[in-house]
C-alpha atoms as a PDB file:
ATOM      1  CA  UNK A   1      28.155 -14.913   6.032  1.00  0.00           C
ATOM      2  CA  UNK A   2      30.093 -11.934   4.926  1.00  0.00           C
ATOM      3  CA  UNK A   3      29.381  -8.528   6.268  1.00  0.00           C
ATOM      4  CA  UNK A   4      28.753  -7.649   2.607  1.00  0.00           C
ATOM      5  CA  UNK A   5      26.097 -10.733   2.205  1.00  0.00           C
ATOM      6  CA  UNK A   6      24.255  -9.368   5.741  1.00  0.00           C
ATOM      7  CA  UNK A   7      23.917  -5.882   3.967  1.00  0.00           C
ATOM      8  CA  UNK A   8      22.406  -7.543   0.755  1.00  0.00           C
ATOM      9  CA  UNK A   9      20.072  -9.771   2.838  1.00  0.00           C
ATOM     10  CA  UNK A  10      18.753  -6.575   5.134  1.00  0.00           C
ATOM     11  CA  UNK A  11      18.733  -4.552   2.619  1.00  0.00           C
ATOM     12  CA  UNK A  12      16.605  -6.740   0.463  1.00  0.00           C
ATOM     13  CA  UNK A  13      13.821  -7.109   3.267  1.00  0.00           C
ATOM     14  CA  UNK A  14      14.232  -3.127   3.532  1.00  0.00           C
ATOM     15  CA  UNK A  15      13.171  -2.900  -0.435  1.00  0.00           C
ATOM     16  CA  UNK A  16      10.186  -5.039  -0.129  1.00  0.00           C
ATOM     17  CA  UNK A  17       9.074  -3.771   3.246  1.00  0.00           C
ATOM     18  CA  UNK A  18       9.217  -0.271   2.054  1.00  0.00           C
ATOM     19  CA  UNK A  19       6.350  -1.636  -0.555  1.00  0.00           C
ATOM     20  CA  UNK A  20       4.537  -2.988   1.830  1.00  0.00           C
ATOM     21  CA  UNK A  21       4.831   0.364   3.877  1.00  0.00           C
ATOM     22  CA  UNK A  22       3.591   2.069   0.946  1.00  0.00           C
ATOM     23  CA  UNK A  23       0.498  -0.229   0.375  1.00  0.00           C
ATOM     24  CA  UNK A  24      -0.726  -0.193   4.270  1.00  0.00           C
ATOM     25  CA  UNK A  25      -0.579   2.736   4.638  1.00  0.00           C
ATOM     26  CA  UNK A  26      -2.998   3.904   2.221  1.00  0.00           C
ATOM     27  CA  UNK A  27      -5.186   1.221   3.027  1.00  0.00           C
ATOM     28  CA  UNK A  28      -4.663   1.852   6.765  1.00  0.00           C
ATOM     29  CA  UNK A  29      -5.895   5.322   5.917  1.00  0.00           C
ATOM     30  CA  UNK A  30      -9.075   4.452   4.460  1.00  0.00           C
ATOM     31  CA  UNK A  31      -9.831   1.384   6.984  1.00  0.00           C
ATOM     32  CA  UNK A  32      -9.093   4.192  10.420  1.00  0.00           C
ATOM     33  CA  UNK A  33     -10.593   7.164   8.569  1.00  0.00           C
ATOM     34  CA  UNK A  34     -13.590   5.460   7.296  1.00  0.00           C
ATOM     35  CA  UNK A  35     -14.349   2.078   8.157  1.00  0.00           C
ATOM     36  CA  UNK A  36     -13.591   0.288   4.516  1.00  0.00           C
ATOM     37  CA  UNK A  37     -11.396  -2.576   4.362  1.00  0.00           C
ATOM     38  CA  UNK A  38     -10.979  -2.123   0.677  1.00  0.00           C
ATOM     39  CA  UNK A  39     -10.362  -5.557  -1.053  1.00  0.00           C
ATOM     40  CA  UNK A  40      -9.748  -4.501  -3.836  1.00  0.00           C
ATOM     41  CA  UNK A  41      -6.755  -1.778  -3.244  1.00  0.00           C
ATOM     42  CA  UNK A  42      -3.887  -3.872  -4.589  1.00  0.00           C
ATOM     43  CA  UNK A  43      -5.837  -3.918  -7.993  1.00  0.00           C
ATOM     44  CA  UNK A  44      -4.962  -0.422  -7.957  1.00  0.00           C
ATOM     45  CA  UNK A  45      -1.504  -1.083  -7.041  1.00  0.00           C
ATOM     46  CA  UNK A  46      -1.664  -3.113 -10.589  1.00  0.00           C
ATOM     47  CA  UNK A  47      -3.257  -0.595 -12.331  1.00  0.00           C
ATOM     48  CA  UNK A  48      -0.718   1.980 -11.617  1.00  0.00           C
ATOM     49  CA  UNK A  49       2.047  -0.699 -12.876  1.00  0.00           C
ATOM     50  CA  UNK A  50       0.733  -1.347 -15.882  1.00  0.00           C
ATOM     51  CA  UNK A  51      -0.156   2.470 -16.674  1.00  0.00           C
ATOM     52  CA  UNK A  52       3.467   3.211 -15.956  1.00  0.00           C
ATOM     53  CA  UNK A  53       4.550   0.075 -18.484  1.00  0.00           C
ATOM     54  CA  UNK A  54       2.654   0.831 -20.998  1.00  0.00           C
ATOM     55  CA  UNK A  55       3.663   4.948 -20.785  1.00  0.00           C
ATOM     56  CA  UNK A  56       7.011   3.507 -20.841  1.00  0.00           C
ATOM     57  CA  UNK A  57       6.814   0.885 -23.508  1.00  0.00           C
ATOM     58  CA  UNK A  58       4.721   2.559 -25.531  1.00  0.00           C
ATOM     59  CA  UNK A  59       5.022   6.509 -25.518  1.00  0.00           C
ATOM     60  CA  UNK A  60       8.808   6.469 -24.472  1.00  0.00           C
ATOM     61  CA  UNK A  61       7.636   8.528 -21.389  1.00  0.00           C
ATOM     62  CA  UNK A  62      10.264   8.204 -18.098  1.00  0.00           C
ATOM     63  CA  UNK A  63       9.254   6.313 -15.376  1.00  0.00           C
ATOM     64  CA  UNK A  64      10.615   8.387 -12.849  1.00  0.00           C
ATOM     65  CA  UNK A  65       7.906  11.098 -14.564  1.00  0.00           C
ATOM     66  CA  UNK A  66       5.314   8.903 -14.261  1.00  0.00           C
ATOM     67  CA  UNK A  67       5.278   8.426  -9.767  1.00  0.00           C
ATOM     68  CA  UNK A  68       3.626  11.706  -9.608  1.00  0.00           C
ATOM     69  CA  UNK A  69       0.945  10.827 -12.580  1.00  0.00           C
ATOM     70  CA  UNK A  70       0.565   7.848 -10.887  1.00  0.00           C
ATOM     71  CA  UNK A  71      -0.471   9.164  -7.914  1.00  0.00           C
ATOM     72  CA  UNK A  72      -2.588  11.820  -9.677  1.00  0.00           C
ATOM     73  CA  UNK A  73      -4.427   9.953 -11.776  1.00  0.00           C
ATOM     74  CA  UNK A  74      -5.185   7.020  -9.127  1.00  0.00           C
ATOM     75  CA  UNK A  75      -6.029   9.577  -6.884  1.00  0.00           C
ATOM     76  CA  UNK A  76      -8.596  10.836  -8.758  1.00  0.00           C
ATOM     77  CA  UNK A  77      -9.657   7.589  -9.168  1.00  0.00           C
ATOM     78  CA  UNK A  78     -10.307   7.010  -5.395  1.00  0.00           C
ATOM     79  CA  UNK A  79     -12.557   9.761  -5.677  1.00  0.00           C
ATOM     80  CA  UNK A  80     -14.867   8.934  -7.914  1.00  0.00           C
ATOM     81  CA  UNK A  81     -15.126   5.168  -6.883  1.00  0.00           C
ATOM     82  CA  UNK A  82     -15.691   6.910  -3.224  1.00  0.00           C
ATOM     83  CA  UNK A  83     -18.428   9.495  -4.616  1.00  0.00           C
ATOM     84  CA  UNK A  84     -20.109   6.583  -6.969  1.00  0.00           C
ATOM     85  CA  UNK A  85     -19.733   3.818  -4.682  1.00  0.00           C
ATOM     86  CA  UNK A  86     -18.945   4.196  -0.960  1.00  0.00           C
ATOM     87  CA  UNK A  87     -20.466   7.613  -0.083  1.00  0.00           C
ATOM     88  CA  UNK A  88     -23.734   5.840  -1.351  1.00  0.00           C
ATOM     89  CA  UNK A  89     -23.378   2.889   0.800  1.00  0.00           C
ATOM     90  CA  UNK A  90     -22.834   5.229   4.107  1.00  0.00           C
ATOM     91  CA  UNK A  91     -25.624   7.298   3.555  1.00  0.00           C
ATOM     92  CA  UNK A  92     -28.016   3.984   2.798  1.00  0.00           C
ATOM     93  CA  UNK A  93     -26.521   1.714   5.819  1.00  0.00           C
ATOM     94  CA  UNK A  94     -28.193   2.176   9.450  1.00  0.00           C
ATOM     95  CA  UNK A  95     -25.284   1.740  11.455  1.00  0.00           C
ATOM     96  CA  UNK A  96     -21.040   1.446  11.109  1.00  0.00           C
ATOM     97  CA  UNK A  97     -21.575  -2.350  11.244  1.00  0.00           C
ATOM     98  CA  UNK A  98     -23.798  -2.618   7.903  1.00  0.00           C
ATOM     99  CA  UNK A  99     -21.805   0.201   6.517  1.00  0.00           C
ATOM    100  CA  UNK A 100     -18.236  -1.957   6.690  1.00  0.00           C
ATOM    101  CA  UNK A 101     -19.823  -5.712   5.713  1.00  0.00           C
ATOM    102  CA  UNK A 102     -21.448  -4.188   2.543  1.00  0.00           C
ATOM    103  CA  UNK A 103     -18.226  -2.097   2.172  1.00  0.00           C
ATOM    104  CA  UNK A 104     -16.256  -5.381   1.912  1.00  0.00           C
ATOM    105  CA  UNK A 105     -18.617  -7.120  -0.263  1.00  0.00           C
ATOM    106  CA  UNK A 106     -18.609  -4.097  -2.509  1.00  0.00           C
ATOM    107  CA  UNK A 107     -14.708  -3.573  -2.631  1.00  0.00           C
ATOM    108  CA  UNK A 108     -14.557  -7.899  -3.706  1.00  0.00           C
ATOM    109  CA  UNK A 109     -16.857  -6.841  -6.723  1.00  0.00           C
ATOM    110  CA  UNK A 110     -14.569  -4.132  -7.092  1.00  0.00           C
ATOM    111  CA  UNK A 111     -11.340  -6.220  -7.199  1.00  0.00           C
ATOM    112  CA  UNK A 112     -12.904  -8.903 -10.229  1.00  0.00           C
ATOM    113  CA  UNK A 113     -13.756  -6.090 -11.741  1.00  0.00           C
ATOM    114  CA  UNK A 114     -10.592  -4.274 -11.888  1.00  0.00           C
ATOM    115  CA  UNK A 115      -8.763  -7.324 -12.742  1.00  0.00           C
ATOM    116  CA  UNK A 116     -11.046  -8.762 -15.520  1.00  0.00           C
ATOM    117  CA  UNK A 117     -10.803  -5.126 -16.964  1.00  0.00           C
ATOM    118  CA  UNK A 118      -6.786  -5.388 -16.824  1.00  0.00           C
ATOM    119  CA  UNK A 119      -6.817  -8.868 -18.509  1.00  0.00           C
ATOM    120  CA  UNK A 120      -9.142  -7.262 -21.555  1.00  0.00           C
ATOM    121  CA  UNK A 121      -7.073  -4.305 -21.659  1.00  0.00           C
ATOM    122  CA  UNK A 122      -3.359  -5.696 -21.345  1.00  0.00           C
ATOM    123  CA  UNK A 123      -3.990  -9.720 -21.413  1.00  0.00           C
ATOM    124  CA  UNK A 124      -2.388 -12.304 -19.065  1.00  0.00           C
ATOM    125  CA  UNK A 125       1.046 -12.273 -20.152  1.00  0.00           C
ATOM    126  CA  UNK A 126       3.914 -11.202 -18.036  1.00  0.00           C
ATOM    127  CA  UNK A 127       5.325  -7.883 -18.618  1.00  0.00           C
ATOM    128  CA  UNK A 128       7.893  -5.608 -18.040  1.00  0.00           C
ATOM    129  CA  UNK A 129      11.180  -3.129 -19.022  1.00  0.00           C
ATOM    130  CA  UNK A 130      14.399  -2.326 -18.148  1.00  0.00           C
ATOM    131  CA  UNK A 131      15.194   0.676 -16.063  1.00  0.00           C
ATOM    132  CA  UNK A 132      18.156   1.426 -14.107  1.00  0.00           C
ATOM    133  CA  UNK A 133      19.624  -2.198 -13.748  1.00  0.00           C
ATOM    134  CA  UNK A 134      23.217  -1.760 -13.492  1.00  0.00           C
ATOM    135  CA  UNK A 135      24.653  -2.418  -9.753  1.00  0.00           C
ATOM    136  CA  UNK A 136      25.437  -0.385  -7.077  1.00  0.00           C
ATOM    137  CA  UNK A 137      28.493  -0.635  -5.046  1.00  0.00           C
ATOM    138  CA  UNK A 138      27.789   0.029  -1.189  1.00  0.00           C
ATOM    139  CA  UNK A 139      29.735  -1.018   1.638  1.00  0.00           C
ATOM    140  CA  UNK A 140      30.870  -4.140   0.505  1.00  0.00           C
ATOM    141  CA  UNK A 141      27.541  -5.280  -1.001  1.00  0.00           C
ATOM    142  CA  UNK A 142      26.061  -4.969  -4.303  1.00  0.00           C
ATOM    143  CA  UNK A 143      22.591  -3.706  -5.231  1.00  0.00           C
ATOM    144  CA  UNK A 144      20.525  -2.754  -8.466  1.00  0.00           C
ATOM    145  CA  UNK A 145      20.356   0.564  -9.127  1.00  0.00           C
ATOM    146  CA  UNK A 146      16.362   0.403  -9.367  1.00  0.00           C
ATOM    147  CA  UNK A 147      15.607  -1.265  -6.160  1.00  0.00           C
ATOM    148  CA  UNK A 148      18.032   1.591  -4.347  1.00  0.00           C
ATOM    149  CA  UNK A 149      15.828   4.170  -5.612  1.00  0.00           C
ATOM    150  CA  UNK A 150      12.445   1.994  -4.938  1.00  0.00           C
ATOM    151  CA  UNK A 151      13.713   2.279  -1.434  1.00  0.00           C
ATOM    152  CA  UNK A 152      14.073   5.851  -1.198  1.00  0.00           C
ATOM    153  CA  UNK A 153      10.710   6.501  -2.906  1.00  0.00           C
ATOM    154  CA  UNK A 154       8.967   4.360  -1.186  1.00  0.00           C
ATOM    155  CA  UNK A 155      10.188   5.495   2.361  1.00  0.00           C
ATOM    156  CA  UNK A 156       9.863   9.003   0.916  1.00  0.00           C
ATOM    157  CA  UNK A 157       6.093   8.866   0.180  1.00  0.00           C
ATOM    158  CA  UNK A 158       5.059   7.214   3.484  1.00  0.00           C
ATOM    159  CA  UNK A 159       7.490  10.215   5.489  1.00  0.00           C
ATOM    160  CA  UNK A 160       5.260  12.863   3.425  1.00  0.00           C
ATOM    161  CA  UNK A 161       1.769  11.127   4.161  1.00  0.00           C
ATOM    162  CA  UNK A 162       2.673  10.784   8.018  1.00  0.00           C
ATOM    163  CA  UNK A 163       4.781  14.282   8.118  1.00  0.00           C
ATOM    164  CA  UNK A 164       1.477  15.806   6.638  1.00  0.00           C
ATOM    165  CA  UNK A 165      -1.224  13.959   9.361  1.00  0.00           C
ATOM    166  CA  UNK A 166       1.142  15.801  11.932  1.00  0.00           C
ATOM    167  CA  UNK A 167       1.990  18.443  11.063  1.00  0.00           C
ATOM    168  CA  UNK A 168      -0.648  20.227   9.117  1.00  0.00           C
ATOM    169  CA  UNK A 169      -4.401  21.647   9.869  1.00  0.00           C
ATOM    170  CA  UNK A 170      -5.735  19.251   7.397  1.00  0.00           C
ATOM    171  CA  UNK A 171      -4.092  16.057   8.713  1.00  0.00           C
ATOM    172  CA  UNK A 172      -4.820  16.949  11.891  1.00  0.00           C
ATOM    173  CA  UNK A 173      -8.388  16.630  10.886  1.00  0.00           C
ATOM    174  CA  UNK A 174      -7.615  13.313   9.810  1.00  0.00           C
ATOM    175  CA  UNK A 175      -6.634  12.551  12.693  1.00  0.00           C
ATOM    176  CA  UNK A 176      -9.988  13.593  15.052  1.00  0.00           C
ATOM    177  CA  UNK A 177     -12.191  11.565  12.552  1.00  0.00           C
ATOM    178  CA  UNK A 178      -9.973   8.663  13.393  1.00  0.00           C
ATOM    179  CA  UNK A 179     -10.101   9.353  16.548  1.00  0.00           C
ATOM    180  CA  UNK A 180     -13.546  10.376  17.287  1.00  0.00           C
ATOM    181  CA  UNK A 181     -15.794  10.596  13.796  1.00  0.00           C
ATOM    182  CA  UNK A 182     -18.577  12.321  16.137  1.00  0.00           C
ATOM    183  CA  UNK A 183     -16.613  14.367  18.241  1.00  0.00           C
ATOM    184  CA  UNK A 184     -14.897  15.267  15.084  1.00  0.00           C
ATOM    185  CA  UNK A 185     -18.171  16.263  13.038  1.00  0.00           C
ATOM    186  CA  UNK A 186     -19.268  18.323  16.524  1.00  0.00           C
ATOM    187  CA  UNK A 187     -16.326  20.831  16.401  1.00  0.00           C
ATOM    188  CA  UNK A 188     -17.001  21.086  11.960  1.00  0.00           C
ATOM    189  CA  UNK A 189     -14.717  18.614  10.534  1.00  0.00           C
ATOM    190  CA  UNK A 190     -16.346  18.247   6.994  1.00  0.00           C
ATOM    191  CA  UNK A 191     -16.478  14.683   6.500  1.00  0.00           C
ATOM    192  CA  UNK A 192     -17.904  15.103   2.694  1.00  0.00           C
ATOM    193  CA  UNK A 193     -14.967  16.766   1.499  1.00  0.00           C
ATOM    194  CA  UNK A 194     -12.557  15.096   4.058  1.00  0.00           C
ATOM    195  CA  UNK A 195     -13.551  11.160   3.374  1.00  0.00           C
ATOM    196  CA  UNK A 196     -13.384  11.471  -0.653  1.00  0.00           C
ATOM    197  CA  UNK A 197      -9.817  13.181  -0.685  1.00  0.00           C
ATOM    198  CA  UNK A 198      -8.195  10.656   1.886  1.00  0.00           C
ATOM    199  CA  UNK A 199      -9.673   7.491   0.125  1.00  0.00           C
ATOM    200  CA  UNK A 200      -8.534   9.092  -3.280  1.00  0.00           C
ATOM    201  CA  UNK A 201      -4.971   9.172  -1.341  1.00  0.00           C
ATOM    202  CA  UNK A 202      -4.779   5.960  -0.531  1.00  0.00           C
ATOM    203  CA  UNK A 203      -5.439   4.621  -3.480  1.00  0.00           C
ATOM    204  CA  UNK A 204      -2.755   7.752  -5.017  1.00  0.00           C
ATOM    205  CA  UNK A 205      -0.160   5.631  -2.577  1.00  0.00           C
ATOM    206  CA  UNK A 206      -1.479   2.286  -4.003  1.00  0.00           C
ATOM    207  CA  UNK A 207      -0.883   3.898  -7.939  1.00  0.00           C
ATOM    208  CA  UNK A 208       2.657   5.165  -6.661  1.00  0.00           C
ATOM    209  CA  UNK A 209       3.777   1.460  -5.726  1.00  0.00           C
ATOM    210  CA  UNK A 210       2.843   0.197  -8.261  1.00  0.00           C
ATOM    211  CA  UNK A 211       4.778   2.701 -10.160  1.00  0.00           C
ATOM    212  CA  UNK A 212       7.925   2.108  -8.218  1.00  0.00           C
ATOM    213  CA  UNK A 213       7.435  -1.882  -8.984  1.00  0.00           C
ATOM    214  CA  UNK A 214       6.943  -2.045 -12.498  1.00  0.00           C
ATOM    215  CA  UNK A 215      10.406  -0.398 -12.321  1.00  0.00           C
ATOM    216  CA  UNK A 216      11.619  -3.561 -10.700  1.00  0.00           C
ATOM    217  CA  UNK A 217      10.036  -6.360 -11.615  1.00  0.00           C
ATOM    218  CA  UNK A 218       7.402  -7.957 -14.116  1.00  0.00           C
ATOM    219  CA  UNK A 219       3.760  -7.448 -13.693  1.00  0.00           C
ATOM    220  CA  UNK A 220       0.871  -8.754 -14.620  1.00  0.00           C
ATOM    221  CA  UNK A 221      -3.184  -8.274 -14.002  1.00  0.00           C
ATOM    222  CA  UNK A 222      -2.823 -10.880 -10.608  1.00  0.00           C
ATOM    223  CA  UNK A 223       0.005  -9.096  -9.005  1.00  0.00           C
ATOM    224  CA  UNK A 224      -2.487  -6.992  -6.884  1.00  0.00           C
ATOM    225  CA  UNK A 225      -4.142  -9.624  -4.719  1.00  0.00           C
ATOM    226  CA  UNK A 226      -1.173 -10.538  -2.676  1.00  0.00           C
ATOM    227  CA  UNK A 227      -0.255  -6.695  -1.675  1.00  0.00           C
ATOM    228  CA  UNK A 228      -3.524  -6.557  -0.430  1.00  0.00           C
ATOM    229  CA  UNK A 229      -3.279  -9.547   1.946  1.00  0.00           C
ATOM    230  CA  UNK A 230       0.479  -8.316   2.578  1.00  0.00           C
ATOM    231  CA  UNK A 231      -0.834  -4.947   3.696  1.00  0.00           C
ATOM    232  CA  UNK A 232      -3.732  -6.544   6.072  1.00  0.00           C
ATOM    233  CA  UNK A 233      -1.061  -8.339   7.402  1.00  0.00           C
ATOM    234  CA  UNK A 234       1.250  -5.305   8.307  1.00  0.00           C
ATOM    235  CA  UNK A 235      -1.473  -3.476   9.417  1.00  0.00           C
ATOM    236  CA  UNK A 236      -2.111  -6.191  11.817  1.00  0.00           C
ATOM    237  CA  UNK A 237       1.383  -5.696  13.015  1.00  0.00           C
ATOM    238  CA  UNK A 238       1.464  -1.401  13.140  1.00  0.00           C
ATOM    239  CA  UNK A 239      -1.929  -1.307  14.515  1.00  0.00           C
ATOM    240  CA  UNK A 240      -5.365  -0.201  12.407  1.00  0.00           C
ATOM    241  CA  UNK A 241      -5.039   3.295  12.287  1.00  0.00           C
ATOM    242  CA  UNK A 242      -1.694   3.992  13.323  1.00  0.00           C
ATOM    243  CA  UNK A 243       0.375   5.603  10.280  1.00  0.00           C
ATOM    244  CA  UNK A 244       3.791   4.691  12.212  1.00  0.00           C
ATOM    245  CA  UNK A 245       2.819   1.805  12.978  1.00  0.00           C
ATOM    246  CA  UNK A 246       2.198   0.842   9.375  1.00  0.00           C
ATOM    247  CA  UNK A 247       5.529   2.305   8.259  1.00  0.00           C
ATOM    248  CA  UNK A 248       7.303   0.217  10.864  1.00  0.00           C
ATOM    249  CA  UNK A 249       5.043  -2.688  10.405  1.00  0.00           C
ATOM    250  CA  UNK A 250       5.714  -2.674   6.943  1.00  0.00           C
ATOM    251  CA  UNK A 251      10.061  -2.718   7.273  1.00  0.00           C
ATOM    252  CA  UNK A 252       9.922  -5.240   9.820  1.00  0.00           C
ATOM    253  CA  UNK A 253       7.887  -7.935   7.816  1.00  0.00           C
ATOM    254  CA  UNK A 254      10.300  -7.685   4.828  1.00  0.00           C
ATOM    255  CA  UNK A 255      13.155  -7.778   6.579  1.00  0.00           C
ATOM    256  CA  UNK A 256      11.341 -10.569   8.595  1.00  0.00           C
ATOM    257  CA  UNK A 257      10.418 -12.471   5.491  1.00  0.00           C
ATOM    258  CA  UNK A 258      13.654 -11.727   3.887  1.00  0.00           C
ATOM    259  CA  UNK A 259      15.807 -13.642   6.934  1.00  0.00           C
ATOM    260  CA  UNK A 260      13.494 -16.499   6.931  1.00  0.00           C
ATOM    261  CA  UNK A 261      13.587 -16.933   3.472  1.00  0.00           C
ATOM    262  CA  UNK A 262      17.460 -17.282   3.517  1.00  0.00           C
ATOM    263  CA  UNK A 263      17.861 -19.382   6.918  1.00  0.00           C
ATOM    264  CA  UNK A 264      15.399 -21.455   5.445  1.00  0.00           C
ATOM    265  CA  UNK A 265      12.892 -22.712   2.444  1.00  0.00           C
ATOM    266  CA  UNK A 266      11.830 -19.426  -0.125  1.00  0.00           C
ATOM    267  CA  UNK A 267       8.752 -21.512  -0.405  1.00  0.00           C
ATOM    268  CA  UNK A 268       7.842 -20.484   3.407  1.00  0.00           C
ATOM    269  CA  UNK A 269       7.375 -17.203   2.806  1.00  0.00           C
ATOM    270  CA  UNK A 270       3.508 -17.545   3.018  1.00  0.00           C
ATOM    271  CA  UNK A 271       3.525 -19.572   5.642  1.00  0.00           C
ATOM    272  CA  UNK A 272       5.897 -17.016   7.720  1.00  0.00           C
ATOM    273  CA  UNK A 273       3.525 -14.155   6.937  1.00  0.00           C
ATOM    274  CA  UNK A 274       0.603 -15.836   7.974  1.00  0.00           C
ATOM    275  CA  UNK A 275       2.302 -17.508  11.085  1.00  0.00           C
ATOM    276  CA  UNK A 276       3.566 -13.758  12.352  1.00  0.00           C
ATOM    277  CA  UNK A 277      -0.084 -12.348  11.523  1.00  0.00           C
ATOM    278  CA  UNK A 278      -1.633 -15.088  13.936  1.00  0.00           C
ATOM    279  CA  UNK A 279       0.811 -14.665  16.389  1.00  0.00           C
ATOM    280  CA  UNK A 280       0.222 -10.911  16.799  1.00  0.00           C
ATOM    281  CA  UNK A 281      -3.789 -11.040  16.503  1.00  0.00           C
ATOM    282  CA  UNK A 282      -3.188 -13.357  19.225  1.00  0.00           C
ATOM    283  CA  UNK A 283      -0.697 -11.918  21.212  1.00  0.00           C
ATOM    284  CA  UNK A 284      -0.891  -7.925  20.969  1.00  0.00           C
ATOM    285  CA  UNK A 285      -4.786  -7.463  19.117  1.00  0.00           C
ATOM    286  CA  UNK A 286      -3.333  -3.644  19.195  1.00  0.00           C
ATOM    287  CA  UNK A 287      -0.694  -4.096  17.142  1.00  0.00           C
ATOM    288  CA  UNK A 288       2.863  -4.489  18.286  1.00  0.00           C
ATOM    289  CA  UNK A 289       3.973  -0.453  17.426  1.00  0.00           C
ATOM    290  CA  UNK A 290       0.844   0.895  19.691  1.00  0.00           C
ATOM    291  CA  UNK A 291       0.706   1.324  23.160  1.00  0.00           C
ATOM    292  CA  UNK A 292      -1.482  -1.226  25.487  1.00  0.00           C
END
């Protein structure tokens, strides 16, 4: 292989994995904040692409314009399904335990629901537009113009959420309900403010890749489903919780996915996934980007 072919092939795992990035790590945020391993948050993802499709197909409006509405509008989403649906089920469950299995049987209702609802509103059909498609010369190697700047938005939106748990007062408190929800609470942490806006974040991120894949390739109302298992899976490998870990966890699988895929059959990309997902629950439970 050419230098130029090893760029395109790395490069190409880079692009995916910085979707898969962006997907963990709002689901990360929700499952180490507060305990729901929401099922249905690559519904969302689909949501968000066929918003941004049909702004684009239908009211001429830029794509680009639409990653920030995207996140917006999803976000406030994640709010309301949190305030209608989850705050409920933590104030009515006796212990963490309860709280998380009827949180997962609630998010699978909410995943038929949000696809049946996207087959009414948009049908079955694949769909999709043309935006930025012309190639990019770099180094030798050639890449579309649209899955460059997928890249960069992608690995720009997970460097804001994980600047802003560091760095500021607010993700900081993040951070001590992850850490210690009681301990947090004790030193007045206000989890009823705190728990809404975070889960309407993650599901903001969720909006914003889909967003950034509707740019790149076709869509339709079952697209969700596999970002979801995708993102369980790199969250496996970053370690529940950790941010970094997800962003890292996230690159590495599509550029793992991406060699093994050349070297050998495309149709054992499921079966690589899963392989590296048993491997690591068995090997390091913690994740491989956490410390022992």
């Amino acid at each position: 292989m050419t230098l130029g072919a090893w760029l395109e092939l790395i490069a190409s795992g880079l692009i995916t994995g910085g979707v898969y990035a962006l997907v963990a790590l709002g689901l990360n945020l929700q499952y180490g904040l507060m305990r729901i391993l929401n099922i249905a948050h690559g519904e969302f993802l689909m949501v968000g692409a066929f918003l941004t499709w049909t702004a684009t197909t239908v009211a001429g409006i830029p794509p680009l314009l639409m990653v920030p509405v995207s996140f917006v509008l999803l976000m406030a989403v994640g709010i309301g399904v949190h305030r209608l649906v989850f705050r409920r089920l933590t104030r009515s469950s006796p212990n963490v335990d309860v709280f998380e299995a009827r949180g997962l049987m609630v998010s699978f209702g909410l995943m038929f629901l949000v696809q049946n609802l996207a087959q009414m509103l948009w049908g079955g059909d694949l769909r999709g537009y043309d935006f930025l498609t012309e190639p990019v010369a770099i180094g030798g190697a050639q890449f579309a113009a649209n899955k460059l700047l997928l890249l960069a938005l992608a690995l720009l939106f997970s460097a804001a959420l994980i600047v802003t748990l560091r760095r500021t007062l607010y993700g900081k408190g993040v951070r001590a309900l992850m850490q210690s929800p009681t301990g947090a609470q004790l030193v007045g942490i206000d989890t009823e403010r705190l728990h809404p806006a975070m889960f309407g974040v993650g599901l903001g991120l969720s909006g914003v890749a889909g967003c950034l894949l509707s740019m790149t390739y076709t869509i339709s109302p079952s697209m969700g489903e596999p970002y979801t298992v995708t993102a369980l899976i790199v969250i496996t490998l970053g370690g529940f919780g950790s941010m970094g870990g997800a962003l890292a966890g996230g690159l590495a699988l599509g550029v793992i996915e991406a060699l093994g895929m050349h070297f050998t059959n495309p149709s054992l990309k499921a079966l690589l996934s899963y392989g590296i997902f048993i491997a690591v629950l068995l090997w390091r439970p913690n994740g491989l980007f956490t410390r022992r």
